[in-house]
C-alpha atoms as a PDB file:
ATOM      1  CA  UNK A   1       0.000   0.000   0.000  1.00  0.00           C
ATOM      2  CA  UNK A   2       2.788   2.456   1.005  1.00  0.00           C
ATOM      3  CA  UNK A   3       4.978   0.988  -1.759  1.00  0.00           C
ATOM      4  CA  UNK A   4       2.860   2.195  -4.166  1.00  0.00           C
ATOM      5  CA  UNK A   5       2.058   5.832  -2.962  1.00  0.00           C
ATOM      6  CA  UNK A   6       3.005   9.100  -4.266  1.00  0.00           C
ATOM      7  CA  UNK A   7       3.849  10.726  -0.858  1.00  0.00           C
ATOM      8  CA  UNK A   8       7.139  10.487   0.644  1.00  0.00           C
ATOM      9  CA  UNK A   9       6.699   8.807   3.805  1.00  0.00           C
ATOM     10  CA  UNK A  10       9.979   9.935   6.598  1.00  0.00           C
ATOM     11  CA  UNK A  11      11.840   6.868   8.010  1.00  0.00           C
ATOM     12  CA  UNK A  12      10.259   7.037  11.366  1.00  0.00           C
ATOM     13  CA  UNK A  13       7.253   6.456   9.848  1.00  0.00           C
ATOM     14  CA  UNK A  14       8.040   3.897   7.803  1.00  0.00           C
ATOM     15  CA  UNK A  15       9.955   2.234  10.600  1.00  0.00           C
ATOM     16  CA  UNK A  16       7.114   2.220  12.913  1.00  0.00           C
ATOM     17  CA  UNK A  17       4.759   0.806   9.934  1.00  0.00           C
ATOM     18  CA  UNK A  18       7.123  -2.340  10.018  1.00  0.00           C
ATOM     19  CA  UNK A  19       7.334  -2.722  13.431  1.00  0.00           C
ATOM     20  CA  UNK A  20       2.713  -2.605  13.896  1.00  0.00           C
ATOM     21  CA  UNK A  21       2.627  -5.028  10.962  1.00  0.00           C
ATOM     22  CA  UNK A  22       5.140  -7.743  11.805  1.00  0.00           C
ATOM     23  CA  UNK A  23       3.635 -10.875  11.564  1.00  0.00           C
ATOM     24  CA  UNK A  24       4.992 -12.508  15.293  1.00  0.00           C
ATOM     25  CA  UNK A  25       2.620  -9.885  16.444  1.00  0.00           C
ATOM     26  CA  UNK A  26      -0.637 -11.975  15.218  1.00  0.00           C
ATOM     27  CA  UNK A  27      -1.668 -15.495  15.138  1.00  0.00           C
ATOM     28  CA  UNK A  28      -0.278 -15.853  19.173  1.00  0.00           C
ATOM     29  CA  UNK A  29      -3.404 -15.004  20.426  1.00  0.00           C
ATOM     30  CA  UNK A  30      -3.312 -16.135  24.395  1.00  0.00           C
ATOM     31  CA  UNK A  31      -6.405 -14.113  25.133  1.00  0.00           C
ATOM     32  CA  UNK A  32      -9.446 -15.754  26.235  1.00  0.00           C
ATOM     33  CA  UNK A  33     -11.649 -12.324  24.965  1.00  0.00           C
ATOM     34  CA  UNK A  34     -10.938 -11.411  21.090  1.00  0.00           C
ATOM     35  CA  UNK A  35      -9.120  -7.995  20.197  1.00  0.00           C
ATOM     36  CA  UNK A  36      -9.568  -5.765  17.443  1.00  0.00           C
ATOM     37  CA  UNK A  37      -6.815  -3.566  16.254  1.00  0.00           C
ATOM     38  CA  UNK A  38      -7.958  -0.017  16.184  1.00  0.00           C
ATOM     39  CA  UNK A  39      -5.351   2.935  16.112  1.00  0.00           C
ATOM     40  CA  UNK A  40      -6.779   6.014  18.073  1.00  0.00           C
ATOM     41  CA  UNK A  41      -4.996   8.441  20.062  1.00  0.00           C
ATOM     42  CA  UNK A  42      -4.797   8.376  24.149  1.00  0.00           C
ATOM     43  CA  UNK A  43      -4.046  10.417  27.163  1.00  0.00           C
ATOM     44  CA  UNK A  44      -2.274   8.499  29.927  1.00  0.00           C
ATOM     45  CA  UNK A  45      -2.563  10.553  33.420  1.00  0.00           C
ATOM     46  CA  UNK A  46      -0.790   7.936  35.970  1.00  0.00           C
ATOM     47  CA  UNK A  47      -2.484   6.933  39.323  1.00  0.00           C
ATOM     48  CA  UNK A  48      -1.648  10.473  41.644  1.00  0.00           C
ATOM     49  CA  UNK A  49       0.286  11.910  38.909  1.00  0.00           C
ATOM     50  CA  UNK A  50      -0.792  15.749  37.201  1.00  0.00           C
ATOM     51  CA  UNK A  51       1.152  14.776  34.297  1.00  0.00           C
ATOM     52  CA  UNK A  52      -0.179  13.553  31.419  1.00  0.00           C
ATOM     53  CA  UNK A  53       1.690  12.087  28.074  1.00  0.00           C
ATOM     54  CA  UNK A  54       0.273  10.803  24.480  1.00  0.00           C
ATOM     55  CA  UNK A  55       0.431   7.174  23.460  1.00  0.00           C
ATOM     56  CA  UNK A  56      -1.771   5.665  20.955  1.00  0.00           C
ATOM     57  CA  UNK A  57      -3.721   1.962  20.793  1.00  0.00           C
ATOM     58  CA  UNK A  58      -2.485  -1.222  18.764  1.00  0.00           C
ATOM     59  CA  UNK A  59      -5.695  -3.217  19.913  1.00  0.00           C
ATOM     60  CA  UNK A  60      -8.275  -3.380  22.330  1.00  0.00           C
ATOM     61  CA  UNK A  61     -10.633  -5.922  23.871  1.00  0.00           C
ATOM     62  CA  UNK A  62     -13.773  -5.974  26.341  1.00  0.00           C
ATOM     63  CA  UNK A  63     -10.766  -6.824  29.027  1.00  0.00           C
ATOM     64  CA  UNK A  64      -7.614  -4.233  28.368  1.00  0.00           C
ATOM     65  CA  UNK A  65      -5.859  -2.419  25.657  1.00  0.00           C
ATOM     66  CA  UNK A  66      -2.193  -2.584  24.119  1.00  0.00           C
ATOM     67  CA  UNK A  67      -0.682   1.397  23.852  1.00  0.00           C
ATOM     68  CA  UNK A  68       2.628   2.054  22.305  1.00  0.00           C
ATOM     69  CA  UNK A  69       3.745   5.279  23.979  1.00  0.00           C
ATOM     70  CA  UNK A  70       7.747   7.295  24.179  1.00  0.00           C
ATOM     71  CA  UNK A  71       7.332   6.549  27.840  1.00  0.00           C
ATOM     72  CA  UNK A  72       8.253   3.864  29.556  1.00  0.00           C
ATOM     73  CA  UNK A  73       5.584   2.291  32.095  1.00  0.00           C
ATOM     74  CA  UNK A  74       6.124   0.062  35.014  1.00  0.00           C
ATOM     75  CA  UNK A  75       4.494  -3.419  35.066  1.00  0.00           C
ATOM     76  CA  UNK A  76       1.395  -2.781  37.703  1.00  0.00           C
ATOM     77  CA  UNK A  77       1.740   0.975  37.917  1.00  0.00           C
ATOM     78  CA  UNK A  78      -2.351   2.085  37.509  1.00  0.00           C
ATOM     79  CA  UNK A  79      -3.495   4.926  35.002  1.00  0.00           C
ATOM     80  CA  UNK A  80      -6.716   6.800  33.784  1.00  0.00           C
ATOM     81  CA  UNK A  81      -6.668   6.186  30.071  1.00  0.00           C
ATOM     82  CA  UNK A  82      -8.625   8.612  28.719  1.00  0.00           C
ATOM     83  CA  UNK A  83      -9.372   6.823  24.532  1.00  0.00           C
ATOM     84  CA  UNK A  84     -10.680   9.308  21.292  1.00  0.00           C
ATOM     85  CA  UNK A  85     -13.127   8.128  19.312  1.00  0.00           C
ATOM     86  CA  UNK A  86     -13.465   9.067  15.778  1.00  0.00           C
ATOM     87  CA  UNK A  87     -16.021  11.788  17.216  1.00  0.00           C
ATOM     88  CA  UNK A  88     -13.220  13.340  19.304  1.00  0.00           C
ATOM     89  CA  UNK A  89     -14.998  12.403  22.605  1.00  0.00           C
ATOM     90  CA  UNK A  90     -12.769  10.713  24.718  1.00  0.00           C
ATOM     91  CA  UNK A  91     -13.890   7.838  27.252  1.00  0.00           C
ATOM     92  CA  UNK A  92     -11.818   7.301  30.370  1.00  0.00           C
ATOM     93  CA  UNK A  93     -11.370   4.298  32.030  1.00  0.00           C
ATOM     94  CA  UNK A  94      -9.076   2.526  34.638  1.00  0.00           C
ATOM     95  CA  UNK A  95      -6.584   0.762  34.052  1.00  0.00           C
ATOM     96  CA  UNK A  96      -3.446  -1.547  35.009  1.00  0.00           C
ATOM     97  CA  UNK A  97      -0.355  -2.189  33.498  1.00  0.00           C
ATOM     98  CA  UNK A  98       0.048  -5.925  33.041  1.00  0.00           C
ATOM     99  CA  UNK A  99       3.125  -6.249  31.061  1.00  0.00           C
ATOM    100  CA  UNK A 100       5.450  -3.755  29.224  1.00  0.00           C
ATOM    101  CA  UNK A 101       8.194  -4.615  26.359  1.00  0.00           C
ATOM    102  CA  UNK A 102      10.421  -1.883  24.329  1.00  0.00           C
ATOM    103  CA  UNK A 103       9.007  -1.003  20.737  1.00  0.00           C
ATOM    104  CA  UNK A 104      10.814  -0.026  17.924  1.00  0.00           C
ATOM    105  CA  UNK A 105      13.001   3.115  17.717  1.00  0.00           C
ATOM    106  CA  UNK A 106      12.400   5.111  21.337  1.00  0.00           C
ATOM    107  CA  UNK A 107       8.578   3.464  21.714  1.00  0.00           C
ATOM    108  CA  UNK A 108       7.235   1.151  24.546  1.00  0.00           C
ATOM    109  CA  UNK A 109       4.540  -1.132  24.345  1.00  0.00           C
ATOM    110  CA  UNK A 110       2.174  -1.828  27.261  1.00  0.00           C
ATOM    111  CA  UNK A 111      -0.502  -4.236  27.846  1.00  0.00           C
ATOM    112  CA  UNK A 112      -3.406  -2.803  30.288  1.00  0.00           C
ATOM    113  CA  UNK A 113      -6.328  -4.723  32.125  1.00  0.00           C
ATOM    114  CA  UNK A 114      -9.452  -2.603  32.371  1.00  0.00           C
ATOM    115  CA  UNK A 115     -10.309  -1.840  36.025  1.00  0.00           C
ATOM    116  CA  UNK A 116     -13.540   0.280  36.255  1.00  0.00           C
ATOM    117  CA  UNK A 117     -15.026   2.655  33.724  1.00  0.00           C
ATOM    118  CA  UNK A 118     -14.282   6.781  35.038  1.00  0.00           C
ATOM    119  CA  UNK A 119     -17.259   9.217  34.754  1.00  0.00           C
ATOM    120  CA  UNK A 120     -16.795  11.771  32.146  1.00  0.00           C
ATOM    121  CA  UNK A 121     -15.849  15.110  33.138  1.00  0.00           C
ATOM    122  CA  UNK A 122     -14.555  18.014  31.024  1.00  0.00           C
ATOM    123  CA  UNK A 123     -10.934  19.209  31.311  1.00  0.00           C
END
């Protein structure tokens, strides 16, 4: 698809578009719920933390969500994930870091296990 395209793509890019679609990524499903891969952006604010930082889903499932973020997380550290939908609404829920493994160039990748759903509140 990106072969075949007009637009020059920067290496990062296409460096990161490798590293999503790599095959030992699929097919070792472990899961006892399905995923779906959806890409949408995310605000991570960790558990009594002000600070907030960017990461973005791989895939998510009615149990937890895999984010690839430039910071690194710690295995059971606990975080409202706050998730934009197409309609630029985001919902917020809480979650816990299961597992976390370096990604590509300067990325992380986390797994997180939903805890409870947040109620909405503007910021």
């Amino acid at each position: 698809m990106f072969e075949n395209s007009t637009c020059t793509i920067s290496p990062q890019i296409q460096d990161l578009i490798t590293v999503l679609t790599r095959q030992e990524d699929f097919g070792h499903e472990s899961r006892s719920v399905p995923r779906e891969t959806v890409v949408c952006p995310v605000t991570i604010q960790l558990q009594y933390e002000l600070e907030r930082f960017r990461g973005f889903t791989k895939d998510i499932s009615s149990g937890g969500v895999c984010l690839i973020t430039q910071d690194e997380i710690k295995v059971e550290q606990i975080a409202t994930l706050a998730i934009y939908r197409a309609d630029d609404l985001p919902t917020k829920l809480r979650a816990r870091c299961i597992w976390q493994k370096p990604f590509g160039n300067g990325y992380y990748q986390s797994g997180w296990r939903f805890l409870r759903r947040v109620l909405q509140n503007v910021d």
